[in-house]
C-alpha atoms as a PDB file:
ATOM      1  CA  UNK A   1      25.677  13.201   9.169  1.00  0.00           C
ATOM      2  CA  UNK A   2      22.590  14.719   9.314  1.00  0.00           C
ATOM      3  CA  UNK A   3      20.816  12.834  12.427  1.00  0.00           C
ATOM      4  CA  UNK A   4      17.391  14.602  12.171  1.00  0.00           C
ATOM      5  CA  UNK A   5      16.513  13.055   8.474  1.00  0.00           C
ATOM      6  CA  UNK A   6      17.106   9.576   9.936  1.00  0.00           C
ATOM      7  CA  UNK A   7      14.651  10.595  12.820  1.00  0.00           C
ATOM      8  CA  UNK A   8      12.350  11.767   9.951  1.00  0.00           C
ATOM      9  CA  UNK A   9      12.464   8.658   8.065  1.00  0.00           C
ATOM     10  CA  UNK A  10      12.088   6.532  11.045  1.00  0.00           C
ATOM     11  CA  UNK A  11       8.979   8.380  12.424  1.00  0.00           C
ATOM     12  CA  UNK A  12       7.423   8.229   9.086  1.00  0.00           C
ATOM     13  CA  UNK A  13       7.911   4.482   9.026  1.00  0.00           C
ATOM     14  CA  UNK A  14       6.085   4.166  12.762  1.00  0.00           C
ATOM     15  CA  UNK A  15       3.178   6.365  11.582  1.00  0.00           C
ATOM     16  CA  UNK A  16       2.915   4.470   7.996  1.00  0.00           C
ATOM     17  CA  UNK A  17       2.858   0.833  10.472  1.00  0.00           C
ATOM     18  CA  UNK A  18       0.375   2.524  12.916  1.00  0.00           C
ATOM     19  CA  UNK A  19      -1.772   3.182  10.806  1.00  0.00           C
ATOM     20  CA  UNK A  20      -1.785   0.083   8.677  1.00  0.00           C
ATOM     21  CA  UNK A  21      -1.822  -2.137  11.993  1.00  0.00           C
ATOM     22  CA  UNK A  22      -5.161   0.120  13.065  1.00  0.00           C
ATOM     23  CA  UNK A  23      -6.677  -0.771   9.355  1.00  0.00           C
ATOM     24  CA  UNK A  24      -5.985  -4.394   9.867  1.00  0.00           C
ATOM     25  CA  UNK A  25      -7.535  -4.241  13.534  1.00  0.00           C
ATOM     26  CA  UNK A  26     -10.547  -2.836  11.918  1.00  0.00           C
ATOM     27  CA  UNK A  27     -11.048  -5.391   9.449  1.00  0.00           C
ATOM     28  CA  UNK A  28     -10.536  -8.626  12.390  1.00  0.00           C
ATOM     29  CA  UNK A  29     -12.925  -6.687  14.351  1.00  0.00           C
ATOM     30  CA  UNK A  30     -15.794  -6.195  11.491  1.00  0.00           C
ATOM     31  CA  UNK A  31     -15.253 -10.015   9.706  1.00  0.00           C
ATOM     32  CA  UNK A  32     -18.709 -10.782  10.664  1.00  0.00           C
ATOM     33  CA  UNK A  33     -20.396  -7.887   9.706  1.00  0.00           C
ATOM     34  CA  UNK A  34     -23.399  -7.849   7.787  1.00  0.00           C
ATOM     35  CA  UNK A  35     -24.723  -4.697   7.759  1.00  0.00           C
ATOM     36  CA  UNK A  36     -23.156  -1.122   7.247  1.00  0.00           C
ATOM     37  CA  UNK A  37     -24.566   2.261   7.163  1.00  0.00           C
ATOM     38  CA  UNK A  38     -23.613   2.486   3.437  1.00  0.00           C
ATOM     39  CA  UNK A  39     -25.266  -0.569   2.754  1.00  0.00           C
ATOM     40  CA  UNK A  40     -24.254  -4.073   2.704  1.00  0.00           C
ATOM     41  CA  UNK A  41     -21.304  -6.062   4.459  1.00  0.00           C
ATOM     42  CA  UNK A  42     -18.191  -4.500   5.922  1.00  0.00           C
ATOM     43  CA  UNK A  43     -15.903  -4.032   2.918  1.00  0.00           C
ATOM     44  CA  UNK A  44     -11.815  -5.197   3.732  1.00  0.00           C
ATOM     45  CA  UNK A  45      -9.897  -1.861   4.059  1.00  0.00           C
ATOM     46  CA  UNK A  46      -6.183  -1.749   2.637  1.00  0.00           C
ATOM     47  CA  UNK A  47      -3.443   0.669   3.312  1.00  0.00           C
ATOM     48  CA  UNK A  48      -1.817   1.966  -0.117  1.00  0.00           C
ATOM     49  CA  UNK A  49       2.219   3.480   0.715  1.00  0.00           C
ATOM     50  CA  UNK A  50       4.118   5.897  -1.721  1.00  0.00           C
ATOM     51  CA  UNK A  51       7.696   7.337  -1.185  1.00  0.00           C
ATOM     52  CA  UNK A  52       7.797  10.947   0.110  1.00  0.00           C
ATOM     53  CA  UNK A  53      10.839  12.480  -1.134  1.00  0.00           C
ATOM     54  CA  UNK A  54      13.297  13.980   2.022  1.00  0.00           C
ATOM     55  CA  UNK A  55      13.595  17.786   2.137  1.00  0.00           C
ATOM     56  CA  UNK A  56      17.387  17.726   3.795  1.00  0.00           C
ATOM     57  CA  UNK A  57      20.605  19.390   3.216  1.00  0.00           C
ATOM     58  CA  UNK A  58      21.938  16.536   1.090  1.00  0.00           C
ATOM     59  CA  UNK A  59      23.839  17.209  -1.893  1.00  0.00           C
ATOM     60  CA  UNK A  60      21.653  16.206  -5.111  1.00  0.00           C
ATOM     61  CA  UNK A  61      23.321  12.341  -4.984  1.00  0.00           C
ATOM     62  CA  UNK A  62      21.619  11.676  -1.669  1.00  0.00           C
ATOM     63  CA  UNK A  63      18.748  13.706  -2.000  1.00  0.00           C
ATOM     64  CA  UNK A  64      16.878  11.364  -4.896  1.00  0.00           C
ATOM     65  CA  UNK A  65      18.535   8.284  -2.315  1.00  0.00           C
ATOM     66  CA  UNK A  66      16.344   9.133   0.386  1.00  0.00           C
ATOM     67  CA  UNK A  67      12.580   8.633   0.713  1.00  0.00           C
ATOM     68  CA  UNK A  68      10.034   8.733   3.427  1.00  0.00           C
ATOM     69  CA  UNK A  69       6.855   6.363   3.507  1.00  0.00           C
ATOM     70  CA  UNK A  70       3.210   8.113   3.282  1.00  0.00           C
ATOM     71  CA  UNK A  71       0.064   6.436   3.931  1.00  0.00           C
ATOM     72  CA  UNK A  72      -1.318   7.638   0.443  1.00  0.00           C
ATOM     73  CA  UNK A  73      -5.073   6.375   0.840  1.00  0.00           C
ATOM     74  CA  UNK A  74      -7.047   3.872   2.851  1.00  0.00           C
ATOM     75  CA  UNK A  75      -9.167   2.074  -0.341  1.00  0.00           C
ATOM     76  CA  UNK A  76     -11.927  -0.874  -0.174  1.00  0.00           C
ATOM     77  CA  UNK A  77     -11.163  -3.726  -1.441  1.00  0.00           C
ATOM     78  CA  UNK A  78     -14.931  -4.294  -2.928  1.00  0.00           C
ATOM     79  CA  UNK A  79     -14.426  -7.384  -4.716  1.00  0.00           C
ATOM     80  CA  UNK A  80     -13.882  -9.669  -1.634  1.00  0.00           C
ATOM     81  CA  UNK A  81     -17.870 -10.724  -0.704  1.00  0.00           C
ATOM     82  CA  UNK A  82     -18.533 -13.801  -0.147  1.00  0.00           C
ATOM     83  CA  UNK A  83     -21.985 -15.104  -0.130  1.00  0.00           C
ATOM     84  CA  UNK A  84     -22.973 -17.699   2.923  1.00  0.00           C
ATOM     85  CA  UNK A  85     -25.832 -19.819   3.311  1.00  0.00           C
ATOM     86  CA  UNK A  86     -27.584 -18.862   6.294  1.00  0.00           C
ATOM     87  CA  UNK A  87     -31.609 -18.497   6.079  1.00  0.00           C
ATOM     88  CA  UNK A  88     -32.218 -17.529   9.880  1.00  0.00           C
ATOM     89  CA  UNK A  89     -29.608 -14.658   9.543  1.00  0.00           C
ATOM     90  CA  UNK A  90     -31.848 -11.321   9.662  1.00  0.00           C
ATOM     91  CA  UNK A  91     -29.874  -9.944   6.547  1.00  0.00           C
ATOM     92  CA  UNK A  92     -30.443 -13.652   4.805  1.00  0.00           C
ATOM     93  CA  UNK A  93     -32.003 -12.768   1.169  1.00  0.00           C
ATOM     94  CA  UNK A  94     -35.053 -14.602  -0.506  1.00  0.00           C
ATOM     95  CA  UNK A  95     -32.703 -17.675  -1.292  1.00  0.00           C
ATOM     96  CA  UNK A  96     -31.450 -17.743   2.010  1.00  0.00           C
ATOM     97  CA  UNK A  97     -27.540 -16.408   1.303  1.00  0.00           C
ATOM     98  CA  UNK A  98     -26.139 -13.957   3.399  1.00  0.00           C
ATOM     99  CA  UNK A  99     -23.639 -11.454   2.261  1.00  0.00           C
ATOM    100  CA  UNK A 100     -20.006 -11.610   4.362  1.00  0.00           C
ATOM    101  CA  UNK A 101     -17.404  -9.765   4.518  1.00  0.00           C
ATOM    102  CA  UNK A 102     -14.699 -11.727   2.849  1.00  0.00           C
ATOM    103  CA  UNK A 103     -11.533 -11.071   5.177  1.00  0.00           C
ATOM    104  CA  UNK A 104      -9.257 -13.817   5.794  1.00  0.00           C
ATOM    105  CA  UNK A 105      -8.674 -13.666   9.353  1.00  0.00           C
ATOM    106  CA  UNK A 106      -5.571 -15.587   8.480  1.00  0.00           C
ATOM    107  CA  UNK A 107      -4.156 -12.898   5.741  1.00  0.00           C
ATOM    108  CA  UNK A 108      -4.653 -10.083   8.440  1.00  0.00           C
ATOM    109  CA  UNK A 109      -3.012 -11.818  11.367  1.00  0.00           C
ATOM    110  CA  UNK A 110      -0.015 -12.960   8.773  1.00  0.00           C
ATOM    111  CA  UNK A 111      -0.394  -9.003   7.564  1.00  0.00           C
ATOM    112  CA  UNK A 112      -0.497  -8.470  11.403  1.00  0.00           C
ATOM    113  CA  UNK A 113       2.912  -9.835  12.096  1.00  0.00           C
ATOM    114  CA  UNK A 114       4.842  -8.204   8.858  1.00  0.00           C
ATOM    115  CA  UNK A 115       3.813  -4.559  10.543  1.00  0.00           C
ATOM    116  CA  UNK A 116       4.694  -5.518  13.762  1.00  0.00           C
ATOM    117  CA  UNK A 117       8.409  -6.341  12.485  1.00  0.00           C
ATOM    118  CA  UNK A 118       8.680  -3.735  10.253  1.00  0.00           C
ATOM    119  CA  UNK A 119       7.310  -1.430  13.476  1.00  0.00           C
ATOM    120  CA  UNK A 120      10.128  -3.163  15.413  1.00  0.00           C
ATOM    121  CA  UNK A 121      12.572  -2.497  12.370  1.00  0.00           C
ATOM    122  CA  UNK A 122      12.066   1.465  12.325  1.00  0.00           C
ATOM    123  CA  UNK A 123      12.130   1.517  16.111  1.00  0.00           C
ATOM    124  CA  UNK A 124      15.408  -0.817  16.328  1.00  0.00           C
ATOM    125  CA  UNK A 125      16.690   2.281  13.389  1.00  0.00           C
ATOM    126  CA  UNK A 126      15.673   5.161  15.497  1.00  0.00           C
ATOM    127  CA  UNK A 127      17.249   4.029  18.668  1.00  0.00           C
ATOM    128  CA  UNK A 128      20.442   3.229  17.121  1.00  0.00           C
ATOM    129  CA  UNK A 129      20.622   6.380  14.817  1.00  0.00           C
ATOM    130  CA  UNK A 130      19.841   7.979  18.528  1.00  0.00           C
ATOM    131  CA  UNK A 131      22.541   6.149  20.186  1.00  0.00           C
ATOM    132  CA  UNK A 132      25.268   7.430  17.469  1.00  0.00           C
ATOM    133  CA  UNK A 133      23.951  10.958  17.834  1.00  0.00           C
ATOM    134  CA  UNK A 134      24.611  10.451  21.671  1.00  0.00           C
ATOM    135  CA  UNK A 135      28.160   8.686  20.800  1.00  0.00           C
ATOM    136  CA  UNK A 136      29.208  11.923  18.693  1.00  0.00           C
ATOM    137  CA  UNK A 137      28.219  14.141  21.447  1.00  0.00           C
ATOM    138  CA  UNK A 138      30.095  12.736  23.746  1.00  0.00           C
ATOM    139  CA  UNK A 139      32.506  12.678  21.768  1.00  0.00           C
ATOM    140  CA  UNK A 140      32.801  16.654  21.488  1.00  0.00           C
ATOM    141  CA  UNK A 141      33.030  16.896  25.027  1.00  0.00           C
ATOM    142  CA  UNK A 142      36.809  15.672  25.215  1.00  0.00           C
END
């Protein structure tokens, strides 16, 4: 068993769920705001995944089997503004609406716990996949 492509696919996994966790951090963090330096509200960022194929020793059966995760592109989600009465707000246009980000803070927490669990998941994987690797080494020492 080849213990270093389970490390590979397991450390792929933590870095895909890093970086989608930052992603959602930085959408609860800008749901108020109104002005960017592009211009305009904060637009919701999402995280888009694709299968890496794993570069092992398998024979050809395994080979296609085995995938790693890749954080392909981090893309705006431009359609989600919602406009919001509010004619004190300095960005507030002639009729008084204000332009929002529209992030549901309760879709990014929810969002929040699936990538925690799936974190949990690869790290629960890599620590047993390390424990077996331990387990055959000891058992070459008899």
């Amino acid at each position: 068993m080849d213990f270093l492509a389970a490390f590979r696919i397991c450390g792929s996994g933590l870095a895909a769920q890093r970086a989608k966790m930052d992603v959602i951090v930085s959408n609860l963090a800008n749901v108020n705001t109104t002005r960017t330096p592009e211009g305009g509200p904060y637009k919701r960022q999402v995280v888009v995944f694709s299968a890496k194929p794993l570069e092992s020793n398998f024979d050809d059966d395994l080979t296609d089997a085995l995938r790693m995760v890749k954080v392909e592109d981090v893309v705006e989600d431009k359609k989600n503004i919602k406009m919001v009465f509010d004619p004190n707000h300095p960005d507030a246009n002639e009729k008084g609406f204000v332009a929002m980000p529209g992030i549901n803070t309760v879709v990014e927490m929810s969002d929040m716990i699936m990538v925690n669990r799936a974190y949990e998941a690869c790290v629960t994987a890599f620590d047993a996949t390390k424990n077996m690797a331990v387990k055959a080494l000891e058992l070459g020492k008899y």
